[in-house]
Protein backbone atom coordinates (compact mmCIF):
# COMPACT_ATOMS: atom_id res chain seq x y z
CA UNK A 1 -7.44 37.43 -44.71
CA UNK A 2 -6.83 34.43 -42.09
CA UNK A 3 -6.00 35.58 -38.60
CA UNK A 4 -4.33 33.57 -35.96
CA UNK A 5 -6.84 31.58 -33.12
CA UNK A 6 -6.77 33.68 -30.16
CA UNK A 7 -7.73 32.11 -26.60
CA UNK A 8 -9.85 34.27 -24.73
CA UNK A 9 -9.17 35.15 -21.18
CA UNK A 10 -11.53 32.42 -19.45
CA UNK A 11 -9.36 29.77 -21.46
CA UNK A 12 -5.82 31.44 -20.78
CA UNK A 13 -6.58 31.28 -16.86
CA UNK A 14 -6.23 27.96 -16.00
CA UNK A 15 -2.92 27.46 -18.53
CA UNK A 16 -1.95 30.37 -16.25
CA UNK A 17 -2.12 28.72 -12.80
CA UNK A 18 -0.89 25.47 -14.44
CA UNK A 19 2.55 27.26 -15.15
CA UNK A 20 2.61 28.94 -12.27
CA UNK A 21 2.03 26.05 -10.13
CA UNK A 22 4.31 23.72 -11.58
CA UNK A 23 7.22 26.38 -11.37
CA UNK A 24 6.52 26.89 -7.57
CA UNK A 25 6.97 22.82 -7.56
CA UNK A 26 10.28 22.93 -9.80
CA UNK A 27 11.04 26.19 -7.14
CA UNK A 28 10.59 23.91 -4.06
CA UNK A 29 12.38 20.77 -5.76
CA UNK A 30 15.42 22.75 -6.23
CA UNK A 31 15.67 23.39 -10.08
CA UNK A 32 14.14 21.82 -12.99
CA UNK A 33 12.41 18.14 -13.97
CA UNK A 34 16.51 17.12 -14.52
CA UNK A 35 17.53 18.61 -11.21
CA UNK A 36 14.87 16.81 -9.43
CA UNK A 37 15.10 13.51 -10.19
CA UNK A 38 18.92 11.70 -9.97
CA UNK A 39 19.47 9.24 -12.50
CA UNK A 40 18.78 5.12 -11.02
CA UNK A 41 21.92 4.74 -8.72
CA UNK A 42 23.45 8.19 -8.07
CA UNK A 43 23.64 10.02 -5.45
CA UNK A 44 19.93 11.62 -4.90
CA UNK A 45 18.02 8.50 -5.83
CA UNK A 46 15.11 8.29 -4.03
CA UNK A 47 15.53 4.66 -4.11
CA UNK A 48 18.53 4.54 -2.38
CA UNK A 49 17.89 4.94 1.49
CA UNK A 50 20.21 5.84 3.56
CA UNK A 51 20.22 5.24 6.73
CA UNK A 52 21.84 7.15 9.91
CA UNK A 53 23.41 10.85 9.68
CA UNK A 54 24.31 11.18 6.02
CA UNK A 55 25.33 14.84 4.45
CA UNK A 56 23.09 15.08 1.36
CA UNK A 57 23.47 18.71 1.07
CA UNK A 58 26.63 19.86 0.47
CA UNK A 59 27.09 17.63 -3.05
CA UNK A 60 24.48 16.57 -4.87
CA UNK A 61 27.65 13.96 -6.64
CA UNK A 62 28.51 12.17 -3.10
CA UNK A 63 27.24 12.26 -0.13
CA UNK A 64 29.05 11.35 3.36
CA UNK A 65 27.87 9.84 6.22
CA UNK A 66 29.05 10.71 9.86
CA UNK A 67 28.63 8.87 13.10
CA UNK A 68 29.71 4.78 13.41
CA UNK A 69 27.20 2.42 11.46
CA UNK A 70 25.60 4.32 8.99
CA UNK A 71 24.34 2.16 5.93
CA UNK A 72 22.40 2.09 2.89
CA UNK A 73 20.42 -0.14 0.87
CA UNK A 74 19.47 -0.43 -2.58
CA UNK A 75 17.10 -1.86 -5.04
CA UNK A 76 18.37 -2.83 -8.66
CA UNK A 77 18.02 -4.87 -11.40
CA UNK A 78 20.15 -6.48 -14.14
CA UNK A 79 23.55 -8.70 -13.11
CA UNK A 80 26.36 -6.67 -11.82
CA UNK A 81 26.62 -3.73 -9.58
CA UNK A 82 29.75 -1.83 -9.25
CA UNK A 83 30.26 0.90 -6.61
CA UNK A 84 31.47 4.43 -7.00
CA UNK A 85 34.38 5.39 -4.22
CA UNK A 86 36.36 9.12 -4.34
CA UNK A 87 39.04 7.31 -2.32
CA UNK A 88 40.68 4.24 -0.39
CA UNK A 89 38.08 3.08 1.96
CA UNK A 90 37.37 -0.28 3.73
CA UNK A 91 33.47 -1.65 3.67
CA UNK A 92 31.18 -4.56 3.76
CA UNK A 93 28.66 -5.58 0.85
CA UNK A 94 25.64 -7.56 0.92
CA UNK A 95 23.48 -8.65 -2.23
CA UNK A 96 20.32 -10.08 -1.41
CA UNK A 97 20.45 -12.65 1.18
CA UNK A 98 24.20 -13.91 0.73
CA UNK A 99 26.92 -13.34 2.62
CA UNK A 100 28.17 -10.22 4.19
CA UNK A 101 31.99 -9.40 2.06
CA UNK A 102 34.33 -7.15 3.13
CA UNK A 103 36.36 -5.26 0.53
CA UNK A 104 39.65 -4.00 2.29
CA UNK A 105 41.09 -0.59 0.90
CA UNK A 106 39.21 -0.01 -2.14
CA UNK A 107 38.74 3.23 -4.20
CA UNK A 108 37.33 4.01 -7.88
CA UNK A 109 35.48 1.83 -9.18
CA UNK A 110 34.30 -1.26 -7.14
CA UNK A 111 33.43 -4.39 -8.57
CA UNK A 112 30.48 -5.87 -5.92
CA UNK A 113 29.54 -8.63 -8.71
CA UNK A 114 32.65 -10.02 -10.45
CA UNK A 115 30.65 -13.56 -10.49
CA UNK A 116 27.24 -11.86 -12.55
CA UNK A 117 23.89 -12.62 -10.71
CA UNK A 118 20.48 -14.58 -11.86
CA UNK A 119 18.77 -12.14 -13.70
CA UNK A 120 15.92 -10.17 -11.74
CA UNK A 121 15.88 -8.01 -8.46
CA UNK A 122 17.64 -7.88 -6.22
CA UNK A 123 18.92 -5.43 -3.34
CA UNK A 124 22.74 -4.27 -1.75
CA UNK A 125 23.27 -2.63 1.39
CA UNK A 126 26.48 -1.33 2.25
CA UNK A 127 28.34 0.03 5.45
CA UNK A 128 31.94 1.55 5.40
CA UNK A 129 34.55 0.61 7.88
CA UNK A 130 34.91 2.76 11.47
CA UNK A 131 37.14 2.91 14.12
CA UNK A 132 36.55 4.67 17.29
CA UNK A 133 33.57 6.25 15.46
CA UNK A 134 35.92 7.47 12.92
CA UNK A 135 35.51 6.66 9.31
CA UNK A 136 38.87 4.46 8.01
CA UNK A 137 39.49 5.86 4.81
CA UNK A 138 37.63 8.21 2.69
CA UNK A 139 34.05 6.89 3.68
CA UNK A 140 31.96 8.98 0.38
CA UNK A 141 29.55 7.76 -1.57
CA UNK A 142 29.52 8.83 -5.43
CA UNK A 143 26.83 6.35 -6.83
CA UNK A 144 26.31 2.72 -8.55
CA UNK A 145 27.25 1.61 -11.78
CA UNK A 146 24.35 -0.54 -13.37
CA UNK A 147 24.30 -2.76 -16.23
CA UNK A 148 22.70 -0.66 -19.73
CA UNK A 149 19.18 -0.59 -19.51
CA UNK A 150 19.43 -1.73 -15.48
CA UNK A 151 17.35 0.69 -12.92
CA UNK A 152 16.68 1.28 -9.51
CA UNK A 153 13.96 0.36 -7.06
CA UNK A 154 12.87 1.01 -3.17
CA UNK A 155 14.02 -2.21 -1.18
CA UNK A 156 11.55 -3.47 1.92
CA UNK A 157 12.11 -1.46 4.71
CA UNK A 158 11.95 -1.74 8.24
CA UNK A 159 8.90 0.55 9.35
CA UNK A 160 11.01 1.55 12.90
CA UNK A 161 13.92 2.45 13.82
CA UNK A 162 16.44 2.52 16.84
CA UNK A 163 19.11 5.04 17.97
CA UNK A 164 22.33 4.01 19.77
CA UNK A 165 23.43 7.08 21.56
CA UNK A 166 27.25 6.12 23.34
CA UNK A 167 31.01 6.02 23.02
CA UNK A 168 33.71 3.38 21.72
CA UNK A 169 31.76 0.33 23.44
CA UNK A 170 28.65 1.65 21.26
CA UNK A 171 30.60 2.01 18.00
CA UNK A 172 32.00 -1.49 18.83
CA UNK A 173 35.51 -0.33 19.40
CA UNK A 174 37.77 -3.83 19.37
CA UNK A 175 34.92 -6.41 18.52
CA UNK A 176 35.98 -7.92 15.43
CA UNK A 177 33.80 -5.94 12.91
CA UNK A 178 33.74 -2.93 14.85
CA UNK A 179 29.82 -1.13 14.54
CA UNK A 180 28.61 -4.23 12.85
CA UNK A 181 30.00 -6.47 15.54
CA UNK A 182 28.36 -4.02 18.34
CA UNK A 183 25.23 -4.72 20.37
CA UNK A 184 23.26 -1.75 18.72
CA UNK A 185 23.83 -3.32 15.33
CA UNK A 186 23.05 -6.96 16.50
CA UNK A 187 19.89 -5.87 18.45
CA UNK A 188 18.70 -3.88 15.08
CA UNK A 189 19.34 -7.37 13.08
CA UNK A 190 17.32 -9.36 15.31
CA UNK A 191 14.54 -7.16 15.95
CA UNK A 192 14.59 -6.35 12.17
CA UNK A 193 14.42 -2.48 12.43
CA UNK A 194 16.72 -0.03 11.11
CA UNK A 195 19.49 1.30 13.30
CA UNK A 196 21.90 3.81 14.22
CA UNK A 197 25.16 4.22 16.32
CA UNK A 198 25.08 7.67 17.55
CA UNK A 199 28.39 6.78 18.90
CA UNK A 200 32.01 8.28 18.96
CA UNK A 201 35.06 6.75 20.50
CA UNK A 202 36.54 8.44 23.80
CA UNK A 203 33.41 10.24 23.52
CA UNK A 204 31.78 11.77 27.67
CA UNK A 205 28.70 13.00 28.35
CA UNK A 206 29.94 16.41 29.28
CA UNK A 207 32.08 18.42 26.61
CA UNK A 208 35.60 18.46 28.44
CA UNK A 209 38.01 21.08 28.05
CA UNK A 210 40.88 18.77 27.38
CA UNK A 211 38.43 17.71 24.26
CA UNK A 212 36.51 14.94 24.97
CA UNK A 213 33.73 15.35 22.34
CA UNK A 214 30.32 15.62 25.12
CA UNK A 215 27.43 14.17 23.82
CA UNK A 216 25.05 16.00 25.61
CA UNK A 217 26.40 19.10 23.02
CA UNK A 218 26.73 16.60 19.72
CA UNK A 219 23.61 14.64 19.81
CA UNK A 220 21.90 17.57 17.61
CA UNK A 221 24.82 17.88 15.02
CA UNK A 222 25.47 16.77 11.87
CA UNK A 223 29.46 15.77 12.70
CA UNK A 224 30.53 14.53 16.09
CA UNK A 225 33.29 16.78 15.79
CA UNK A 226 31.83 20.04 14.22
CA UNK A 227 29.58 22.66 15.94
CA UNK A 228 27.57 23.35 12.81
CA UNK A 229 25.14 22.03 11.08
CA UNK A 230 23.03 20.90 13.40
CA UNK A 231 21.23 17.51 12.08
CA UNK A 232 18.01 17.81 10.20
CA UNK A 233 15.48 15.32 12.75
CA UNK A 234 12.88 15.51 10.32
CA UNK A 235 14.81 12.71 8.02
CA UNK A 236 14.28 9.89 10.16
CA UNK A 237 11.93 9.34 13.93
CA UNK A 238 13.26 6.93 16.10
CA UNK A 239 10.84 4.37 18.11
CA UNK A 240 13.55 4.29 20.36
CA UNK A 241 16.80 5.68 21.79
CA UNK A 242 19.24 3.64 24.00
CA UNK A 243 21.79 6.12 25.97
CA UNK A 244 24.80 4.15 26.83
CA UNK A 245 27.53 7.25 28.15
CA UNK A 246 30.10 8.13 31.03
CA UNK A 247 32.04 5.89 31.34
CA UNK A 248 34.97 8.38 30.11
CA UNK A 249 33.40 11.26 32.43
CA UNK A 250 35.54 9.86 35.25
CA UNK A 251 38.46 11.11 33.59
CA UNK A 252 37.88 14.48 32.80
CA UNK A 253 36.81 16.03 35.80
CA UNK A 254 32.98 15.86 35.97
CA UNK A 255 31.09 16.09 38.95
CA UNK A 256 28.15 14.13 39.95
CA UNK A 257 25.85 17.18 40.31
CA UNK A 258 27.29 17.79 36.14
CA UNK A 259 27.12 15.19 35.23
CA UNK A 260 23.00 14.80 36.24
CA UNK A 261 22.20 18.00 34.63
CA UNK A 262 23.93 17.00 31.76
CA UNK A 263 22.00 13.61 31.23
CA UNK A 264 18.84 15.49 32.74
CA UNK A 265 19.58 17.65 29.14
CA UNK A 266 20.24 15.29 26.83
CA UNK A 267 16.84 13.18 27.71
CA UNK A 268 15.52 16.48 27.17
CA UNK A 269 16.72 17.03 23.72
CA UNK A 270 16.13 13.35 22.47
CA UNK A 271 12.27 13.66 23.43
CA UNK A 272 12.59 17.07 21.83
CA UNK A 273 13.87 14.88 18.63
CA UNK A 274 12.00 12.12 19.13
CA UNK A 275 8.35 12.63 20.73
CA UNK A 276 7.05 9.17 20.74
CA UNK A 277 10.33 7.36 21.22
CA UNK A 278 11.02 5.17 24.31
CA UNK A 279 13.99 6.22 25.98
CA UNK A 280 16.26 3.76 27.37
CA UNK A 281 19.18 5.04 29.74
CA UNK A 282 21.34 2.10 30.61
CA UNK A 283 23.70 1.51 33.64
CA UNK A 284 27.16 1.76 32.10
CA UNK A 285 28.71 -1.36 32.01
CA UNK A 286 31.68 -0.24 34.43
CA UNK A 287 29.31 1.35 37.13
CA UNK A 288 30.18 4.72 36.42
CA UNK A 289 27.72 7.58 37.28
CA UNK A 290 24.90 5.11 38.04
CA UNK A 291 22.42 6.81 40.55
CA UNK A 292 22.87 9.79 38.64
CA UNK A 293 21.84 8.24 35.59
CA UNK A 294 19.06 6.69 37.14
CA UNK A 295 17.88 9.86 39.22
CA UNK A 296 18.18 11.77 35.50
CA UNK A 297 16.13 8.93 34.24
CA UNK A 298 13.31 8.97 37.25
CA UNK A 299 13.04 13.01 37.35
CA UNK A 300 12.31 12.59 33.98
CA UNK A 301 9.45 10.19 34.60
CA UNK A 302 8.43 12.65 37.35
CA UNK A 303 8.43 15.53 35.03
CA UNK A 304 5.58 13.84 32.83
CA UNK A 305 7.70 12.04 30.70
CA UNK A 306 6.49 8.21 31.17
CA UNK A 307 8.16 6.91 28.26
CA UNK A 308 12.07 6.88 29.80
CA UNK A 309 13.86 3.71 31.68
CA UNK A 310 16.49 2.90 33.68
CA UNK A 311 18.33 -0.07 32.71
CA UNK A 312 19.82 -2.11 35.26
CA UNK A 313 22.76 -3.98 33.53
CA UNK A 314 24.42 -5.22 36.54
CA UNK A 315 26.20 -8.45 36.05
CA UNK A 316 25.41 -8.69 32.80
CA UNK A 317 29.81 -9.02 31.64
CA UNK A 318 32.01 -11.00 33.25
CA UNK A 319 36.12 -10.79 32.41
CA UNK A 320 35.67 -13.02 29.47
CA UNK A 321 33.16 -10.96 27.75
CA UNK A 322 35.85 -7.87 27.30
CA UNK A 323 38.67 -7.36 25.40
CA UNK A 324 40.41 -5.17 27.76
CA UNK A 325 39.00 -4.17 31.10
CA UNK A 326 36.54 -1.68 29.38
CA UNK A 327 35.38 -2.90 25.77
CA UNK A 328 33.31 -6.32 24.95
CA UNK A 329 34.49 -8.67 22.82
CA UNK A 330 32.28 -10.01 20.31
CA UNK A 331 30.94 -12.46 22.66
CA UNK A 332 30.55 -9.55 25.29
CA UNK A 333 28.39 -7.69 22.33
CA UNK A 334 26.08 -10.65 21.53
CA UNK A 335 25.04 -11.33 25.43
CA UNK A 336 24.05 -7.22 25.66
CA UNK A 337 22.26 -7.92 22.68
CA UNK A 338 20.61 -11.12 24.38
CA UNK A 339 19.60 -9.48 27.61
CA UNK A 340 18.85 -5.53 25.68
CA UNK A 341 16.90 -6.69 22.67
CA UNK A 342 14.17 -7.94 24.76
CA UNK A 343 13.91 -4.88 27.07
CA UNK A 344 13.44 -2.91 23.49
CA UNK A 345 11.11 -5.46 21.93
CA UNK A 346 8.75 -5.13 24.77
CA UNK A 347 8.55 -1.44 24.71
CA UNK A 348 8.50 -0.67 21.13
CA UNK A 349 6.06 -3.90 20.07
CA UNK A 350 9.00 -5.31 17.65
């Protein structure tokens, strides 16, 4: 009589750890091989970056991003590209080195390509609309739609990256493309790095009581308007951080001596964040809370932390260079960028 092979104990052990190790992978990936990996284009790609605070976790079908001038940039190949919204939404699309299009209120499906491309690779990067650091529209990503047979692939990417911390004048409040019109998005362009615009309209320093959003509280959340969850810092380091906040203090009753601690905390938490980062803590550009924001800046230099500046931007906006009395015009945006850029360049080797 034939019996059945049998594989003796010495043989069965490795098979064993095999199994065992790959389900502690599948464990730690979140589910199985098909969980892991999202198909080319949806939301989970690897190959899709995205760049600034995105939420990632609450759908794995469409993700959201929060703050002003969050982006992100794709590889693909094949002709066309369409884009997946939930719901009406303004935003500006780029495919390879063309120009920059803006597609005003769009939802479902979005046709980026209605003229087909060369065949070959080639890469989109896309930023929804924002005013006053809040998203126009429903800004939600819920994938790409790529020709059959079409896949995904990692663009270039920039190996730093700079944070904008500030209020409307950093989310570019009134310039004519609002965050992508704004200094913090120019300077990232020209010093080709990736950026973000920590930034929220009307937003202080100091979390008012009349409910002026302080970003000494928000600059660890998710949300600029939500006390939980705070933001995951381990998804992107920044080389640098430029602070641009209070001018809207003034009106909502904080003191000098607050308003010092308050900056004296948030340089605190972004080297916290951001350990190598060089800290930039500009002048506002109205003169408001100035030797307080330079004393916050110096005590931190005299507390062992050598990589923080003061920015002097005195004189650097005349009348011309604002819309109003308070936010630049586009003009006012490109000669910050002019005079800033360099200050970041030098310190961050870009």
């Amino acid at each position: 009589m034939q019996t059945s092979p049998r594989t003796s104990p010495r043989r069965a052990l490795p098979a064993l750890v095999a199994a065992l190790l790959m389900a502690c992978l599948l464990s730690w990936a979140g589910g199985s091989p098909a969980q892991a990996a999202a198909a080319p284009g949806q939301p989970g790609d690897p190959n899709i970056k995205f760049v600034g605070r995105w939420d990632t976790t609450s759908s794995s079908t469409a993700y959201t991003p929060y703050w002003a001038g969050a982006y992100y940039r794709a590889g693909f190949t094949g002709r066309t590209v369409k884009l997946k919204q939930r719901g009406t939404i303004d935003l500006w699309a780029r495919i390879d080195n063309g120009p920059v299009k803006f597609y005003d209120d769009v939802k479902g499906t979005v046709n980026l390509t209605p003229t087909a491309l060369s065949p070959g690779n080639h890469t989109l990067q896309v930023n929804y609309q924002v005013v006053a650091g809040s998203y126009k529209g429903d800004a939600v990503f819920q994938g790409l739609v790529l020709d059959s047979g079409a896949t995904t692939f990692a663009p270039p990417a920039p190996a730093r990256t700079v944070e904008f911390v500030g209020d409307s004048i950093t989310v570019g409040t009134t310039s004519s493309q609002n965050a992508r019109t704004a200094y913090g998005w120019l300077i990232g362009e020209r010093l080709g790095v990736e950026h973000t615009q920590i930034a929220q309209g009307g937003a202080c320093l100091v979390a008012a009581a009349d409910g002026c959003v302080g970003l000494e509280r928000q600059f660890t959340k998710l949300n600029p308007n939500a006390a939980t969850p705070d933001w995951n810092f381990s998804r992107y380091r920044a080389d640098a951080v430029v602070i641009n906040l209070g001018t809207n203090d003034v009106g909502h009753g904080v003191s000098s001596a607050q308003f010092q601690s308050a900056y004296s905390s948030l340089l605190r938490k972004v080297r916290a964040a951001y350990p190598q980062a060089w800290i930039f803590a500009l002048e506002t550009f109205r003169g408001r809370f100035v030797p307080q924001t330079e004393a916050a800046a110096k005590a931190a230099v005299a507390g062992g932390d050598a990589r923080v500046s003061f920015v002097d931007t005195t004189g650097w906006l005349a009348s011309g260079d604002l819309t109003d009395s308070v936010h630049p015009n586009d003009r006012g945006h490109r000669i910050i960028a002019d005079r800033l850029a360099p200050v970041i360049a030098a310190r961050i080797g870009s």
